[in-house]
PDB file of N, CA and C in Angstrom:
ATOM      1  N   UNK A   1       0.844  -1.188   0.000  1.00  0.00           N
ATOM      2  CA  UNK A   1       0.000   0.000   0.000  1.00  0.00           C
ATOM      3  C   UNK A   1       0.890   1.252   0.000  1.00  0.00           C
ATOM      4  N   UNK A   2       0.491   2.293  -0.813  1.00  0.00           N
ATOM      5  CA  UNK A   2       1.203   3.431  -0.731  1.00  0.00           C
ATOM      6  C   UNK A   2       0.565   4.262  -0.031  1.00  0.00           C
ATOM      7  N   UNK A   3       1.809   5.068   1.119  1.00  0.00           N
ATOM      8  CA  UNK A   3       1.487   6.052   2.048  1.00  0.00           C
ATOM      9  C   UNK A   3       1.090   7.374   1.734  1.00  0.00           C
ATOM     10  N   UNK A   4      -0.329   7.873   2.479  1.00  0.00           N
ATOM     11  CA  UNK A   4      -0.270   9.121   1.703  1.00  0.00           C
ATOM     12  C   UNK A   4       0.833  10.186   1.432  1.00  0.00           C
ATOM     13  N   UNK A   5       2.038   9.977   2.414  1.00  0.00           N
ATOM     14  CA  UNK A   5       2.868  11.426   1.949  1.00  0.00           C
ATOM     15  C   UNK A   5       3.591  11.055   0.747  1.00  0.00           C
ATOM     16  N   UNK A   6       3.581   9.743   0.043  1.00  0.00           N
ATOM     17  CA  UNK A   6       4.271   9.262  -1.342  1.00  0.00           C
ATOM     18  C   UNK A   6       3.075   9.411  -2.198  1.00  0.00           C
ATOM     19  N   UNK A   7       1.825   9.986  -2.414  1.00  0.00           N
ATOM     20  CA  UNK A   7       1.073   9.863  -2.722  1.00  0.00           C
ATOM     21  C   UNK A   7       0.799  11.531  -3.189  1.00  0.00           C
ATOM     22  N   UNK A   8       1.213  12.011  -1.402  1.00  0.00           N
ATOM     23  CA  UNK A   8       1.288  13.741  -1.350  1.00  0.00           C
ATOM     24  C   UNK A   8       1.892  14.368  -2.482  1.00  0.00           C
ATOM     25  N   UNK A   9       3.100  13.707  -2.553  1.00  0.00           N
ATOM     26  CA  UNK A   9       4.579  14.135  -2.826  1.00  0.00           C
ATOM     27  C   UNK A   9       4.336  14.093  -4.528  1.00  0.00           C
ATOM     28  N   UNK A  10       3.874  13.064  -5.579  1.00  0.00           N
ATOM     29  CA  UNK A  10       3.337  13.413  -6.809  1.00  0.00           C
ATOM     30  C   UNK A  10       2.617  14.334  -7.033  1.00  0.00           C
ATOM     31  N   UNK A  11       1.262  14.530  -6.241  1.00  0.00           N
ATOM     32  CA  UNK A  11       0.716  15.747  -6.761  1.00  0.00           C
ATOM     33  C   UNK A  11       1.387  17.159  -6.356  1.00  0.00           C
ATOM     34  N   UNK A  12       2.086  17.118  -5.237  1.00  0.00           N
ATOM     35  CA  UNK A  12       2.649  18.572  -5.066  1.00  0.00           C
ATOM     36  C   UNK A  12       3.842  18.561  -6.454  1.00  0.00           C
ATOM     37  N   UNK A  13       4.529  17.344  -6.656  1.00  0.00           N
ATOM     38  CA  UNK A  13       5.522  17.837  -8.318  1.00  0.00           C
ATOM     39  C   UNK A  13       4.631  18.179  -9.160  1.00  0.00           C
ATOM     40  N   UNK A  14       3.104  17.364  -9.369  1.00  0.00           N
ATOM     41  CA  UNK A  14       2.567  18.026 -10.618  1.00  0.00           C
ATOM     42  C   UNK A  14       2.603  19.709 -10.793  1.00  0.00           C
ATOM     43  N   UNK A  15       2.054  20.081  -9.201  1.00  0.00           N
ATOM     44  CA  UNK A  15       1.731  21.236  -9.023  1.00  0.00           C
ATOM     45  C   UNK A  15       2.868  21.994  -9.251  1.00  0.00           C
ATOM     46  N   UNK A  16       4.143  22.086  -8.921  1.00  0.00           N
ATOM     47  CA  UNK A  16       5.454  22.537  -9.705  1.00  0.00           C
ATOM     48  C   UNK A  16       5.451  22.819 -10.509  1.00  0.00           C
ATOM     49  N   UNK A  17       5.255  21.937 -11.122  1.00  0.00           N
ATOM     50  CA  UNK A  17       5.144  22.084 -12.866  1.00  0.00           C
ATOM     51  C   UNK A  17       4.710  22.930 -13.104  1.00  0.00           C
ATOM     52  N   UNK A  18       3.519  22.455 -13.173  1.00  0.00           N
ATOM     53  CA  UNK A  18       2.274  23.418 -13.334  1.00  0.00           C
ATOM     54  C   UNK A  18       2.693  24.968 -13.241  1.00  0.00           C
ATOM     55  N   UNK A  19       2.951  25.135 -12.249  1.00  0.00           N
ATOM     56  CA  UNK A  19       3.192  26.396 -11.750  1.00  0.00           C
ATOM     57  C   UNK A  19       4.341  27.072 -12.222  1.00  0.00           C
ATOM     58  N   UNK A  20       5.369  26.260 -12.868  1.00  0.00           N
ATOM     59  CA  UNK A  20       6.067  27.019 -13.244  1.00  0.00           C
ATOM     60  C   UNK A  20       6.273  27.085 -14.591  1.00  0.00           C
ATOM     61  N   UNK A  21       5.453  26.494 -15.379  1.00  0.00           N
ATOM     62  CA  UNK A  21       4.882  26.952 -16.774  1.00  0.00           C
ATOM     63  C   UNK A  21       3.809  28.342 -16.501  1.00  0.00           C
ATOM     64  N   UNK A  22       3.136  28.742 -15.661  1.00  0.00           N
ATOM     65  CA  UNK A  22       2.597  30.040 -15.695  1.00  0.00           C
ATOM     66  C   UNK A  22       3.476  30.980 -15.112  1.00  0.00           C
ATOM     67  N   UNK A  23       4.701  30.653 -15.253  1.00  0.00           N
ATOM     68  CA  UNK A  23       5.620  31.947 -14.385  1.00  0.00           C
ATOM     69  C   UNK A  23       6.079  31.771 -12.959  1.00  0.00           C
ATOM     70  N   UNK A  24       5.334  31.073 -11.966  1.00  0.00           N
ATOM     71  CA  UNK A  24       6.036  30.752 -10.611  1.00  0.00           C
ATOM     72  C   UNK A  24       7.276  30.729 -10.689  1.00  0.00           C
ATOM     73  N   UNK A  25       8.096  31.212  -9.969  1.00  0.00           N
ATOM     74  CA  UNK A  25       9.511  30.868  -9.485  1.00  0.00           C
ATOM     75  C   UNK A  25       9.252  29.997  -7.971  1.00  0.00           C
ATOM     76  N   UNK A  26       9.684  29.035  -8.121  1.00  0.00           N
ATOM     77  CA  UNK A  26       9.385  28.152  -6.612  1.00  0.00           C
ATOM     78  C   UNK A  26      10.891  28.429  -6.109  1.00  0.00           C
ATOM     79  N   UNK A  27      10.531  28.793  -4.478  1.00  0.00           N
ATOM     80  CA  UNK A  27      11.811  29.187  -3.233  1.00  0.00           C
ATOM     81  C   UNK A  27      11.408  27.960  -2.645  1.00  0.00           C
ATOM     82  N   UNK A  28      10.554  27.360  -2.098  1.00  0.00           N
ATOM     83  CA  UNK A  28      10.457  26.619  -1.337  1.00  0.00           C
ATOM     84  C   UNK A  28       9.761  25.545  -1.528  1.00  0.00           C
ATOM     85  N   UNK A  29       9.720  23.748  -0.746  1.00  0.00           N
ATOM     86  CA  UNK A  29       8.376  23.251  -0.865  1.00  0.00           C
ATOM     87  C   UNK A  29       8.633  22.978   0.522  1.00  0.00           C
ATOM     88  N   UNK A  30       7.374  22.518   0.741  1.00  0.00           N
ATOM     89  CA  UNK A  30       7.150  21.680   2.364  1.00  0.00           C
ATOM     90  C   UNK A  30       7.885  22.286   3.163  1.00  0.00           C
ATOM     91  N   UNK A  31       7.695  23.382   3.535  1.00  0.00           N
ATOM     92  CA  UNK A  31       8.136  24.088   4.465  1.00  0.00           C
ATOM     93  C   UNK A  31       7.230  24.228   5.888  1.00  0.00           C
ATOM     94  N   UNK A  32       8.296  23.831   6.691  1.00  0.00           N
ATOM     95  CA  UNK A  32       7.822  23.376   7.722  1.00  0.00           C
ATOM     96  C   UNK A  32       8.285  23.912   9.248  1.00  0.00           C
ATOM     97  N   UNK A  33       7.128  24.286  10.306  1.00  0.00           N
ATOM     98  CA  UNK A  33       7.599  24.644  11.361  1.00  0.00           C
ATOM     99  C   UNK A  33       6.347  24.277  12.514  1.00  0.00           C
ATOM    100  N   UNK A  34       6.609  24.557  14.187  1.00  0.00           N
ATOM    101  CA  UNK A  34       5.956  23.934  14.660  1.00  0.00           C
ATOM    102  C   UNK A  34       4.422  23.885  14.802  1.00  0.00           C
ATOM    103  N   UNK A  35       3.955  25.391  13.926  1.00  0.00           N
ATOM    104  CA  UNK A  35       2.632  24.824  13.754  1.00  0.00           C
ATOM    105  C   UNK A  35       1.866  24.498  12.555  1.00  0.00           C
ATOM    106  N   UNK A  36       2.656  24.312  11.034  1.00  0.00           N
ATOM    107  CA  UNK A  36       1.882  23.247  10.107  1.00  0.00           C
ATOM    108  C   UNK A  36       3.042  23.384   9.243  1.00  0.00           C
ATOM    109  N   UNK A  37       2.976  23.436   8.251  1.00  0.00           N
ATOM    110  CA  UNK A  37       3.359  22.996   6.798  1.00  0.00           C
ATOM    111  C   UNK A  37       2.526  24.244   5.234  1.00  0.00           C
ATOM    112  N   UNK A  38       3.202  24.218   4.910  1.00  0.00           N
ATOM    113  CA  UNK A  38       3.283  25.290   3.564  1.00  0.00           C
ATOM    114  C   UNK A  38       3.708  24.539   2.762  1.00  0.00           C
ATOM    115  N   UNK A  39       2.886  24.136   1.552  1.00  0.00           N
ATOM    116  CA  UNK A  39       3.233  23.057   0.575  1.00  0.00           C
ATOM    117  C   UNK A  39       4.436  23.498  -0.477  1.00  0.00           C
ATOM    118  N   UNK A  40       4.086  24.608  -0.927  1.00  0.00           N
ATOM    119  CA  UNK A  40       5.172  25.483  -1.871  1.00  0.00           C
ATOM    120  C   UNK A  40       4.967  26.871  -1.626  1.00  0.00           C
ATOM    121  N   UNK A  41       6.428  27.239  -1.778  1.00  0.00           N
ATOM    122  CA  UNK A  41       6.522  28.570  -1.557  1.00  0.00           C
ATOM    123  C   UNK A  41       7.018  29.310  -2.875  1.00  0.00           C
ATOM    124  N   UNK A  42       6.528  30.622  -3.231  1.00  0.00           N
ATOM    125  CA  UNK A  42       7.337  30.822  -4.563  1.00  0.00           C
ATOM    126  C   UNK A  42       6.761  32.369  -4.502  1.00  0.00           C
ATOM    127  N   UNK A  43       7.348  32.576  -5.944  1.00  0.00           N
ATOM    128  CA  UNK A  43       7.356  34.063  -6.403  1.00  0.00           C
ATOM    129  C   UNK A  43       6.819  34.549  -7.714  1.00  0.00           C
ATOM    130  N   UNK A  44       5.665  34.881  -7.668  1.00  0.00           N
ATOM    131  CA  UNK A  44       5.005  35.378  -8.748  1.00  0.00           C
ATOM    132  C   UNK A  44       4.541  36.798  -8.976  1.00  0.00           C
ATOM    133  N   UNK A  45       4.791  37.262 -10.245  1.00  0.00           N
ATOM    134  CA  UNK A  45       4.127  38.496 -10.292  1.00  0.00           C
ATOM    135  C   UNK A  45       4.683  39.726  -8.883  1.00  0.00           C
ATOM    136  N   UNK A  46       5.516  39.789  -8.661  1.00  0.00           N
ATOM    137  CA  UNK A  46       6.026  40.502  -7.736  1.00  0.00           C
ATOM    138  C   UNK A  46       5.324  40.477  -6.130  1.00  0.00           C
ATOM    139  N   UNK A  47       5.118  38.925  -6.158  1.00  0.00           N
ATOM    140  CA  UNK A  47       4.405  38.706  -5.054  1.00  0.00           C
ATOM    141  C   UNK A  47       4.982  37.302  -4.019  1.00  0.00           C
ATOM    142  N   UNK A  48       5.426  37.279  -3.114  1.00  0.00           N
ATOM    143  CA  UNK A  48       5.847  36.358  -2.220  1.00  0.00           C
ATOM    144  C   UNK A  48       4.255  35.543  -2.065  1.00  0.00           C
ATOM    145  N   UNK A  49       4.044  33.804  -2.763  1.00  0.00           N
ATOM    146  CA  UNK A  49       3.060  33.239  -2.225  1.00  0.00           C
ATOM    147  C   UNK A  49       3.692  31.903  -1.922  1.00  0.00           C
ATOM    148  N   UNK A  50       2.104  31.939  -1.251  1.00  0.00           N
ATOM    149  CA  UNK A  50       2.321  30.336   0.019  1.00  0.00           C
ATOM    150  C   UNK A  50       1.018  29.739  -1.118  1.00  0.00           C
ATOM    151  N   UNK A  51       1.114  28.289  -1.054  1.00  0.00           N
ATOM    152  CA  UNK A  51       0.462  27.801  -2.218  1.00  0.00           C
ATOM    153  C   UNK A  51       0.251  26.494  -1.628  1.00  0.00           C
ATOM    154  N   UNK A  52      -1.477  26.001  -1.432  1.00  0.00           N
ATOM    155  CA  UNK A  52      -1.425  25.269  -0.540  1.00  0.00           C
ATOM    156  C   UNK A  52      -1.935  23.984  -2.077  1.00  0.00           C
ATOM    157  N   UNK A  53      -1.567  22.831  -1.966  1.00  0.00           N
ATOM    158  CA  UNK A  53      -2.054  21.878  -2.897  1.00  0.00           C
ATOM    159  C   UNK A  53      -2.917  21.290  -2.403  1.00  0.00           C
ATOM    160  N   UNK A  54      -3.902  20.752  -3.143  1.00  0.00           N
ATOM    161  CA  UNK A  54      -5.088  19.622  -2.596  1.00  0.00           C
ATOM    162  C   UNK A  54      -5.631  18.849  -3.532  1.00  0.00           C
ATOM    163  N   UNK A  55      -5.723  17.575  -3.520  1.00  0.00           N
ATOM    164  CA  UNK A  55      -5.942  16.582  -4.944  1.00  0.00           C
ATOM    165  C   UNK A  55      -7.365  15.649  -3.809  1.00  0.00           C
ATOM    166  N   UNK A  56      -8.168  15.953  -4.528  1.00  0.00           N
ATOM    167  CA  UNK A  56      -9.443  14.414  -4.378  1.00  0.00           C
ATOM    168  C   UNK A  56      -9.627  13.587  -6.212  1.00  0.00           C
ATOM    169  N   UNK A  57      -9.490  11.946  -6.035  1.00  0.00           N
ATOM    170  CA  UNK A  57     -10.030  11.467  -7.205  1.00  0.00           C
ATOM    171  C   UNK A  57     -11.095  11.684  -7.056  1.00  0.00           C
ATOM    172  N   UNK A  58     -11.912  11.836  -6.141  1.00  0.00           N
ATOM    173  CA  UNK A  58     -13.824  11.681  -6.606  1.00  0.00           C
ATOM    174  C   UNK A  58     -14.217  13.197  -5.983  1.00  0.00           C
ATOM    175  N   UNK A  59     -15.544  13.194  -5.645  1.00  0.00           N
ATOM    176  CA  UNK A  59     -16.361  14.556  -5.055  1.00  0.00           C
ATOM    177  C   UNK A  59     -16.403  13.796  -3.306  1.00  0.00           C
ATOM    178  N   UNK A  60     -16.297  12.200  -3.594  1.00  0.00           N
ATOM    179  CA  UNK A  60     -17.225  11.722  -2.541  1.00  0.00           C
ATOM    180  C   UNK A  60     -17.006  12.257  -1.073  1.00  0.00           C
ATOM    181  N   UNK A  61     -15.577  12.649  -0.986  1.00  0.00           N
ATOM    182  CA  UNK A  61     -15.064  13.881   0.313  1.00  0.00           C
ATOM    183  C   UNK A  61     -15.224  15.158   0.201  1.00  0.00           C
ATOM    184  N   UNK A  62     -15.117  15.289  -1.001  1.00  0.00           N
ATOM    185  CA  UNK A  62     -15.568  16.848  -0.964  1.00  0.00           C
ATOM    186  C   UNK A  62     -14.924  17.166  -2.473  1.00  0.00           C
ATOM    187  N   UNK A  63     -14.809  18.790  -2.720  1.00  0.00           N
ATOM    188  CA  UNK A  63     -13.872  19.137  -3.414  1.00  0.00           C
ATOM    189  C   UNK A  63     -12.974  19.778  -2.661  1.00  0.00           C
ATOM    190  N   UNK A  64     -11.761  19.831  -3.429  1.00  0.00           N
ATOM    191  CA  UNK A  64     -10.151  20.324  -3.242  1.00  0.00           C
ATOM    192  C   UNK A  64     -10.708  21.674  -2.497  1.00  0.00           C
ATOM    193  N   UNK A  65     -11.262  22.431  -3.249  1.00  0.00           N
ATOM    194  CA  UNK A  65     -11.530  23.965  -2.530  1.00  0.00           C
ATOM    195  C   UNK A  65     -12.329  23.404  -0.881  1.00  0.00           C
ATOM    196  N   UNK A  66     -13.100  22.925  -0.797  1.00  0.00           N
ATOM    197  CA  UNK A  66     -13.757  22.478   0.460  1.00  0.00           C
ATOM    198  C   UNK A  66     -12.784  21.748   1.270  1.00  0.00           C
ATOM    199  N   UNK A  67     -11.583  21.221   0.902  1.00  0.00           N
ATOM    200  CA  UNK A  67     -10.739  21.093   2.085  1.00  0.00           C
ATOM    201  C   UNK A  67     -10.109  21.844   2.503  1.00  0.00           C
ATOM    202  N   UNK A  68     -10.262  23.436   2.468  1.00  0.00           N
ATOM    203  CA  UNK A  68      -9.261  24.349   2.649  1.00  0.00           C
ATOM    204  C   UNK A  68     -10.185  25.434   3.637  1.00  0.00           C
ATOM    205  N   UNK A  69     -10.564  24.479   4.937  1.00  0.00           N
ATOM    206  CA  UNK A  69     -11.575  25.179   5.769  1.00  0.00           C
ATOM    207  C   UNK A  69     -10.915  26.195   6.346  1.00  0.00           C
ATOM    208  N   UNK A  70     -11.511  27.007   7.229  1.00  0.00           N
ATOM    209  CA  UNK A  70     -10.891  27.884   7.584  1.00  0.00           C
ATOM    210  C   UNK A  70     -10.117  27.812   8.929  1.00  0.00           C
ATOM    211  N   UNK A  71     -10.309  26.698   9.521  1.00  0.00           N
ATOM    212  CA  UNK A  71      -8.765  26.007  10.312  1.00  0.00           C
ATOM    213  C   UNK A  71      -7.298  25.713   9.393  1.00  0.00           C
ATOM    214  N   UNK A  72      -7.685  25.503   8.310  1.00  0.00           N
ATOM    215  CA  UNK A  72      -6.774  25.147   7.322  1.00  0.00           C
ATOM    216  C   UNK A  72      -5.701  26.625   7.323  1.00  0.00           C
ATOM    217  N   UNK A  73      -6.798  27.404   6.537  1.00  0.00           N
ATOM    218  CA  UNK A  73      -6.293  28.527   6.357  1.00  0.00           C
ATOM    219  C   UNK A  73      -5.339  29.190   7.330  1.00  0.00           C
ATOM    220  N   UNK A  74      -6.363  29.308   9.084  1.00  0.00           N
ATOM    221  CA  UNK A  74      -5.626  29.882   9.541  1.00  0.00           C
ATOM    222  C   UNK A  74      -3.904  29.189  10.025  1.00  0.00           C
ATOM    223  N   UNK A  75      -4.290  28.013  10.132  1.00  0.00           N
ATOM    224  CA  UNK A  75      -2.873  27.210  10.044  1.00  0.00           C
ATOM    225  C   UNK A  75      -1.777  27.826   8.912  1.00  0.00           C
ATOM    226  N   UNK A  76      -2.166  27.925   7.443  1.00  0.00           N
ATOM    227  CA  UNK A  76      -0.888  27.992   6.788  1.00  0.00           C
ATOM    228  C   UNK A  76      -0.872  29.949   6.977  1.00  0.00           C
ATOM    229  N   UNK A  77      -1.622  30.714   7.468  1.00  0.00           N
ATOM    230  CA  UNK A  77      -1.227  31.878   7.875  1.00  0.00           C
ATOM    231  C   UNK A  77      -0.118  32.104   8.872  1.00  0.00           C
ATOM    232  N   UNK A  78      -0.483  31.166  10.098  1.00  0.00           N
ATOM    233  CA  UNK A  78       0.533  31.419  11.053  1.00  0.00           C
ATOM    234  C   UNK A  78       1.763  30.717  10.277  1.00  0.00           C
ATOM    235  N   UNK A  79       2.050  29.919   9.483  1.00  0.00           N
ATOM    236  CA  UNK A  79       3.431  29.272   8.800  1.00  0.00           C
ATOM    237  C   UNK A  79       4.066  30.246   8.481  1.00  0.00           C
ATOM    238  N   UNK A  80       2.858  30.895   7.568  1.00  0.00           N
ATOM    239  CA  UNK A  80       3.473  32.248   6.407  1.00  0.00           C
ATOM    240  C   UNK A  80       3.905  33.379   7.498  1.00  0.00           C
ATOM    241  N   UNK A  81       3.361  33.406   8.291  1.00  0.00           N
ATOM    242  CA  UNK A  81       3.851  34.640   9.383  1.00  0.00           C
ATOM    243  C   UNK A  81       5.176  33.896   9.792  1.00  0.00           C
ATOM    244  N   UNK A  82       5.124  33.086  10.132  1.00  0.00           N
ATOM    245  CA  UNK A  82       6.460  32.511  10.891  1.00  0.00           C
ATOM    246  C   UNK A  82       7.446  32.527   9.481  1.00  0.00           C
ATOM    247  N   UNK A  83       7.538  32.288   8.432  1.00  0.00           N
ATOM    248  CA  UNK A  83       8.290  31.963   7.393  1.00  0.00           C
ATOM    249  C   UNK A  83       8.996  33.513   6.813  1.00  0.00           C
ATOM    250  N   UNK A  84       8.230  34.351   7.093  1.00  0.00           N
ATOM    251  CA  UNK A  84       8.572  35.929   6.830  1.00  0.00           C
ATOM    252  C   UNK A  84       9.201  36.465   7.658  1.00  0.00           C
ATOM    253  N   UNK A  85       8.634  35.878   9.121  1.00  0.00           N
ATOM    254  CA  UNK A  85       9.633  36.606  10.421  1.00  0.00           C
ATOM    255  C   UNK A  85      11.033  35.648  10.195  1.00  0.00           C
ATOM    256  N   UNK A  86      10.584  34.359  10.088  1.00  0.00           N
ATOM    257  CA  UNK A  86      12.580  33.662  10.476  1.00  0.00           C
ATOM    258  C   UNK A  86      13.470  34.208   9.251  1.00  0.00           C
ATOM    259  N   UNK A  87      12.991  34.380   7.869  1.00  0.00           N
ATOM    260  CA  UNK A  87      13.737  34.464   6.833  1.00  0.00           C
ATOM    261  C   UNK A  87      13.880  36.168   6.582  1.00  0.00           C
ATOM    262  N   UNK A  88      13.701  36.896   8.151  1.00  0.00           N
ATOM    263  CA  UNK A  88      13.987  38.378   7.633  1.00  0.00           C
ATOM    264  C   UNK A  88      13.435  39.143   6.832  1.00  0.00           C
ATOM    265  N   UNK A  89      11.947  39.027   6.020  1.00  0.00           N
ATOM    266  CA  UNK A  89      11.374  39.647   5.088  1.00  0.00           C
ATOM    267  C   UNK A  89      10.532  40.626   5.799  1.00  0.00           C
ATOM    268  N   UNK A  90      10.464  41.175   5.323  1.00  0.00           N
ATOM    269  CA  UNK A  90       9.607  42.907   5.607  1.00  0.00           C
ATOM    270  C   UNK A  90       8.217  42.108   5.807  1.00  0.00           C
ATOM    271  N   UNK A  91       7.603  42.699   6.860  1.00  0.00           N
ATOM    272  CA  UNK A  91       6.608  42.700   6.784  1.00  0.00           C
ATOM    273  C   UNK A  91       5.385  43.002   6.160  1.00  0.00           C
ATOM    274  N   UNK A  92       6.351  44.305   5.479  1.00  0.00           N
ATOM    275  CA  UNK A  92       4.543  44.803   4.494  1.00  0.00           C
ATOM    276  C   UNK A  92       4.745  44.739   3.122  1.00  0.00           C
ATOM    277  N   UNK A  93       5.768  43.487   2.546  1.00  0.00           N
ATOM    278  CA  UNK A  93       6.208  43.132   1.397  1.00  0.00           C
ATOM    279  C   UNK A  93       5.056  41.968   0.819  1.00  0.00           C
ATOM    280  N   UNK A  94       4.526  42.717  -0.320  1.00  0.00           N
ATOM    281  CA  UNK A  94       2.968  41.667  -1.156  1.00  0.00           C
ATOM    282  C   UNK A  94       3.473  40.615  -0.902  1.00  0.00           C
ATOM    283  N   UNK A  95       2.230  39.817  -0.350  1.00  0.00           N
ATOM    284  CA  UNK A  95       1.901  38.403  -0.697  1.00  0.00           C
ATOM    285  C   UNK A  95       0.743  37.925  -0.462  1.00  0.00           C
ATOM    286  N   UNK A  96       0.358  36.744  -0.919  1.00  0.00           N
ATOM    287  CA  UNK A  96      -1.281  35.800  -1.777  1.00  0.00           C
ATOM    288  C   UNK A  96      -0.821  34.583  -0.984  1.00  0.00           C
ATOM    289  N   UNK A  97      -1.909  33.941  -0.746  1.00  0.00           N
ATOM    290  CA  UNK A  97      -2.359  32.894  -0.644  1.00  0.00           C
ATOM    291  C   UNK A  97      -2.682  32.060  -1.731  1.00  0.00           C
ATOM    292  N   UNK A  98      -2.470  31.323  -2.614  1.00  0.00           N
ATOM    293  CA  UNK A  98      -3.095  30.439  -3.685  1.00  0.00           C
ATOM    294  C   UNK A  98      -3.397  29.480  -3.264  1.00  0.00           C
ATOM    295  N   UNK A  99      -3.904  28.371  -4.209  1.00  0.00           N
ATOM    296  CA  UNK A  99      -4.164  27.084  -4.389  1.00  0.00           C
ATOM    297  C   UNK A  99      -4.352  26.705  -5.066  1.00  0.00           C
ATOM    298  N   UNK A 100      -3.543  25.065  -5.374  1.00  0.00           N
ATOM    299  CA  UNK A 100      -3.449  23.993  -6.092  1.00  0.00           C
ATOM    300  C   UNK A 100      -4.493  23.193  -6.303  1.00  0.00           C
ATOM    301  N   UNK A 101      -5.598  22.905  -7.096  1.00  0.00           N
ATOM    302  CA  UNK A 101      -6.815  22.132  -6.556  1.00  0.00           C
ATOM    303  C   UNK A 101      -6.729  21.041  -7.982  1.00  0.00           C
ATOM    304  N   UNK A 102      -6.404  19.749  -7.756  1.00  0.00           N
ATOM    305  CA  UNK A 102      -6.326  18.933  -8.924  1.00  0.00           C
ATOM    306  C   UNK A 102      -7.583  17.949  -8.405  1.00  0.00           C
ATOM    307  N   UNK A 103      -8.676  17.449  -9.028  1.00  0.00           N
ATOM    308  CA  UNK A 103      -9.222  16.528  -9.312  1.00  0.00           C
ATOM    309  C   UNK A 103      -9.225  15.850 -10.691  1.00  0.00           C
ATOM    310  N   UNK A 104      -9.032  14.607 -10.240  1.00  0.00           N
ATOM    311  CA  UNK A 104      -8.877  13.761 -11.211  1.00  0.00           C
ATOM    312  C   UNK A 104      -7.802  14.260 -11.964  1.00  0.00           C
ATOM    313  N   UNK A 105      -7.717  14.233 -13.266  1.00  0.00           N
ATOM    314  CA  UNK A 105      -6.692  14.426 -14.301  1.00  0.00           C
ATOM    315  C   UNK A 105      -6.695  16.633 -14.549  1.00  0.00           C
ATOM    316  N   UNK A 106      -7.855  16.783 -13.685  1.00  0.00           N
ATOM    317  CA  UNK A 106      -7.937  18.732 -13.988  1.00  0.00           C
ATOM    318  C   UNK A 106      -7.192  19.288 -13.203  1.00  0.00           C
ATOM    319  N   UNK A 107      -6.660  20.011 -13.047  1.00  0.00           N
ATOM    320  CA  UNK A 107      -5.535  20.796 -12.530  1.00  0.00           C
ATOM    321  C   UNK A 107      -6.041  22.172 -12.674  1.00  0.00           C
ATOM    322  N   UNK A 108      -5.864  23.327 -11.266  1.00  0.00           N
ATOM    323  CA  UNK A 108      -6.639  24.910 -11.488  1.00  0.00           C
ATOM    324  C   UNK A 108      -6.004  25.400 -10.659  1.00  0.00           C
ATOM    325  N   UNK A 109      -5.458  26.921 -10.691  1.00  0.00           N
ATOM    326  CA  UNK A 109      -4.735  27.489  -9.473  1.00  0.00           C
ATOM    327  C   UNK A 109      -6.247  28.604  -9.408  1.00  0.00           C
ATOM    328  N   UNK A 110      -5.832  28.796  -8.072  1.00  0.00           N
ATOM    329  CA  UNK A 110      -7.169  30.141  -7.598  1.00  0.00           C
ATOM    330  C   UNK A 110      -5.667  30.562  -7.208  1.00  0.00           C
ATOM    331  N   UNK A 111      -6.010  31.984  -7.823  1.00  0.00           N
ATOM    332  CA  UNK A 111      -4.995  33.184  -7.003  1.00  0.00           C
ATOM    333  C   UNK A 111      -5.622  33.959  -5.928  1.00  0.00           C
ATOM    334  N   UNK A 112      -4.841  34.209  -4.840  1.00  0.00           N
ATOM    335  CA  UNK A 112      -5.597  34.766  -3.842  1.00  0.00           C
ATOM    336  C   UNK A 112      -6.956  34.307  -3.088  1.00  0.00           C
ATOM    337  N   UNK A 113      -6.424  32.587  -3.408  1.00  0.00           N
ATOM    338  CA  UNK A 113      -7.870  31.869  -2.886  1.00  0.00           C
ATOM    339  C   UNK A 113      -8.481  32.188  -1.161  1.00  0.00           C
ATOM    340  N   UNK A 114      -7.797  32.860  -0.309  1.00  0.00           N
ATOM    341  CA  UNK A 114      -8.234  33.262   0.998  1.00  0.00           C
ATOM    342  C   UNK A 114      -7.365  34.641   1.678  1.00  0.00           C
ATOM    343  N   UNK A 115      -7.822  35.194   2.193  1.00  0.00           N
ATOM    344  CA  UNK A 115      -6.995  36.124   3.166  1.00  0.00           C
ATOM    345  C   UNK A 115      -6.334  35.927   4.168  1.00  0.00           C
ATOM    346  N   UNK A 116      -5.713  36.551   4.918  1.00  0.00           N
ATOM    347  CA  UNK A 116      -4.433  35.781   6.044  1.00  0.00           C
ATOM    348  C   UNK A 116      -6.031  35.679   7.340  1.00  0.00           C
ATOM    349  N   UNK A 117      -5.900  34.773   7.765  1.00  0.00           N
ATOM    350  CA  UNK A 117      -6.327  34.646   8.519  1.00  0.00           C
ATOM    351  C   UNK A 117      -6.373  34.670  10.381  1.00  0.00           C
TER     352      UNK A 117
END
């Protein structure tokens, strides 16, 4: 049986890709501290984003956007706060929230899919 983080770990490369055929510059993936995880980190459009991925094969859990409750959110906010304070970045330097939402074989980024929470 394959584990979900080998499972994780393909769709966050698709999402790479992906992303960096529309211009992303990726700084980071799986960035990690003690209170969650930031799937990819990168640089678009003169904007520092945190880019959360989410893949369902079916609806029967939900969709990709519906796993990104707003516990979710506020989790990869405090990352992104913590990831700006350890790495010295200005505080009032742009940045987005996105997301990765692949079902099945479709692949879609939402820019600015939530606010810091």
């Amino acid at each position: 049986m394959i584990n979900k983080r080998t499972v994780g770990n393909g769709y966050e490369e698709m999402a790479v890709e992906y992303l960096e055929g529309l211009g992303y510059k990726i700084e980071e993936r799986n960035f990690r501290c003690r209170s969650g995880e930031i799937d990819i980190i990168a640089r678009h459009e003169g904007y520092l984003v945190f880019v959360e991925v989410k893949y369902r094969s079916t609806t029967k859990k939900g969709t990709p956007e519906e796993s990104i409750n707003w516990r979710k959110q506020q989790t990869i906010s405090r990352v992104a706060d913590f990831y700006i304070y350890s790495h010295g970045l200005r505080a009032d330097r742009p940045y987005r929230f996105d997301a990765v939402l692949i079902q099945g074989a479709d692949i879609k980024v939402i820019k600015n899919a939530f606010d810091h929470a």
